[in-house]
C-alpha atoms as a PDB file:
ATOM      1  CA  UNK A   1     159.839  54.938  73.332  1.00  0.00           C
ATOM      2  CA  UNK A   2     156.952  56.755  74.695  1.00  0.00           C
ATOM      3  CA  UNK A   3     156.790  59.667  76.554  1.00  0.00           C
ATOM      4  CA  UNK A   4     154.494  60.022  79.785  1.00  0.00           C
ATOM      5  CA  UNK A   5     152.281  62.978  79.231  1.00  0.00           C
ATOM      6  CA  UNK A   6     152.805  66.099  81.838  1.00  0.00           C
ATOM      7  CA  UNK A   7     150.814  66.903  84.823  1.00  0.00           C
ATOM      8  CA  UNK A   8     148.380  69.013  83.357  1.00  0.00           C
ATOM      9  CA  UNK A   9     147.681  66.412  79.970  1.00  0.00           C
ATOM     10  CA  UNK A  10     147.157  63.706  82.516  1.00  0.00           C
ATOM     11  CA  UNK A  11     144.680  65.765  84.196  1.00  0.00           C
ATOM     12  CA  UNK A  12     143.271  66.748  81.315  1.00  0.00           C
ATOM     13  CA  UNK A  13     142.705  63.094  80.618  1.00  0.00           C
ATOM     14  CA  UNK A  14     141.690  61.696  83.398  1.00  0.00           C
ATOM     15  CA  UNK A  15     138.576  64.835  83.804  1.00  0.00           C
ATOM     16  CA  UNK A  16     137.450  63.925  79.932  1.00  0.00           C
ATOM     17  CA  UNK A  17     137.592  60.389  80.449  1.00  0.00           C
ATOM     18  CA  UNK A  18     134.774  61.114  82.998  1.00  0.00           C
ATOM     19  CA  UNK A  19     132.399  63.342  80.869  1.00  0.00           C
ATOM     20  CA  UNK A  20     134.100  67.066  81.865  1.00  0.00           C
ATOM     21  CA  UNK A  21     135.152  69.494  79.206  1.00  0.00           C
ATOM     22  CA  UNK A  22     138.551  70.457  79.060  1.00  0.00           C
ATOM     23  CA  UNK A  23     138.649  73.027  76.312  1.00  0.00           C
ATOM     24  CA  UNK A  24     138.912  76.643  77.716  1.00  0.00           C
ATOM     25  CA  UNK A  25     135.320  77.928  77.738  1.00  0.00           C
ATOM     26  CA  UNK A  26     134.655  80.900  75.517  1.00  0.00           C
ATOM     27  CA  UNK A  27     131.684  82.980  74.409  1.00  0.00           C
ATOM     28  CA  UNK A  28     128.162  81.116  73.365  1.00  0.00           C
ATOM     29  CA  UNK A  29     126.248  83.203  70.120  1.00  0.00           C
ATOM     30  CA  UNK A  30     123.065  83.579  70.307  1.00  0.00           C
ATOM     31  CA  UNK A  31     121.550  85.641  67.295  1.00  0.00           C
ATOM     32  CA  UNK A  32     124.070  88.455  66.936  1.00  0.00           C
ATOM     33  CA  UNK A  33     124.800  88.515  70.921  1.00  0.00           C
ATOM     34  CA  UNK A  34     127.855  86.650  72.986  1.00  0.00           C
ATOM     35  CA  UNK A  35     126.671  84.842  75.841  1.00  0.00           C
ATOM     36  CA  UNK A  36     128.397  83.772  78.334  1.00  0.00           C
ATOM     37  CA  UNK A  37     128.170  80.560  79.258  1.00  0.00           C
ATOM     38  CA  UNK A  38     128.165  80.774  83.136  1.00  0.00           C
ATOM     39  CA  UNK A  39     124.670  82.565  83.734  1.00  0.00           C
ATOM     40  CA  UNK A  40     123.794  82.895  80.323  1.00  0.00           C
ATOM     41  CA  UNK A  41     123.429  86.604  80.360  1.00  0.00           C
ATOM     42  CA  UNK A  42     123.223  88.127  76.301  1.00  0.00           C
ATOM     43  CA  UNK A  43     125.930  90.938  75.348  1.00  0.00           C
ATOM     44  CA  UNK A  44     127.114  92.728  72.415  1.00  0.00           C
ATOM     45  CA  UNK A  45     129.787  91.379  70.060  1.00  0.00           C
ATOM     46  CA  UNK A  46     132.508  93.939  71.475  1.00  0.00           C
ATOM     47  CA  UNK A  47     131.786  92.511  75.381  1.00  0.00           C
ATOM     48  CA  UNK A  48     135.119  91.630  76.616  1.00  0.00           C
ATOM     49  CA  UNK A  49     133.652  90.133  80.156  1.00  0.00           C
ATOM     50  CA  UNK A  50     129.880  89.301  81.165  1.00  0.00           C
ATOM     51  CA  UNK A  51     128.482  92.354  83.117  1.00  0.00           C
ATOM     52  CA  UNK A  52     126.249  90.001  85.088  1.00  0.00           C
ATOM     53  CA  UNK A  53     128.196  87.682  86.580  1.00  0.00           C
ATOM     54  CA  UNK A  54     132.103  88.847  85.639  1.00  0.00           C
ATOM     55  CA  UNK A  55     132.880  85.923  83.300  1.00  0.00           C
ATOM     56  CA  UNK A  56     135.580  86.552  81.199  1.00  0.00           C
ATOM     57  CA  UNK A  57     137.089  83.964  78.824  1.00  0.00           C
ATOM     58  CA  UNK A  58     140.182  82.712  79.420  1.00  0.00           C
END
């Protein structure tokens, strides 16, 4: 028998059935920089959170 998946797989589902990403977001590389992937400001590789805008990954 099957199991019903919990609250926050069904969500999960139902948000990539419909094009949205459900992985948690994390750095972008560009070059030898992180960027972050809100505003797209460039960092170095030790940048725990984007001075910009405050991103941080999750």
């Amino acid at each position: 028998m099957a199991t019903a998946p919990d609250g926050d797989d069904m969500f999960d589902q139902f948000l990539s059935q419909r094009g949205h990403e459900t992985e948690p977001a994390g750095w972008d590389t560009d070059y030898n920089k992180k960027q972050c992937p809100e505003c797209g400001g460039l960092h170095d590789q030790a940048a725990s959170d984007c001075t910009v805008c405050g991103w941080e990954p999750r």
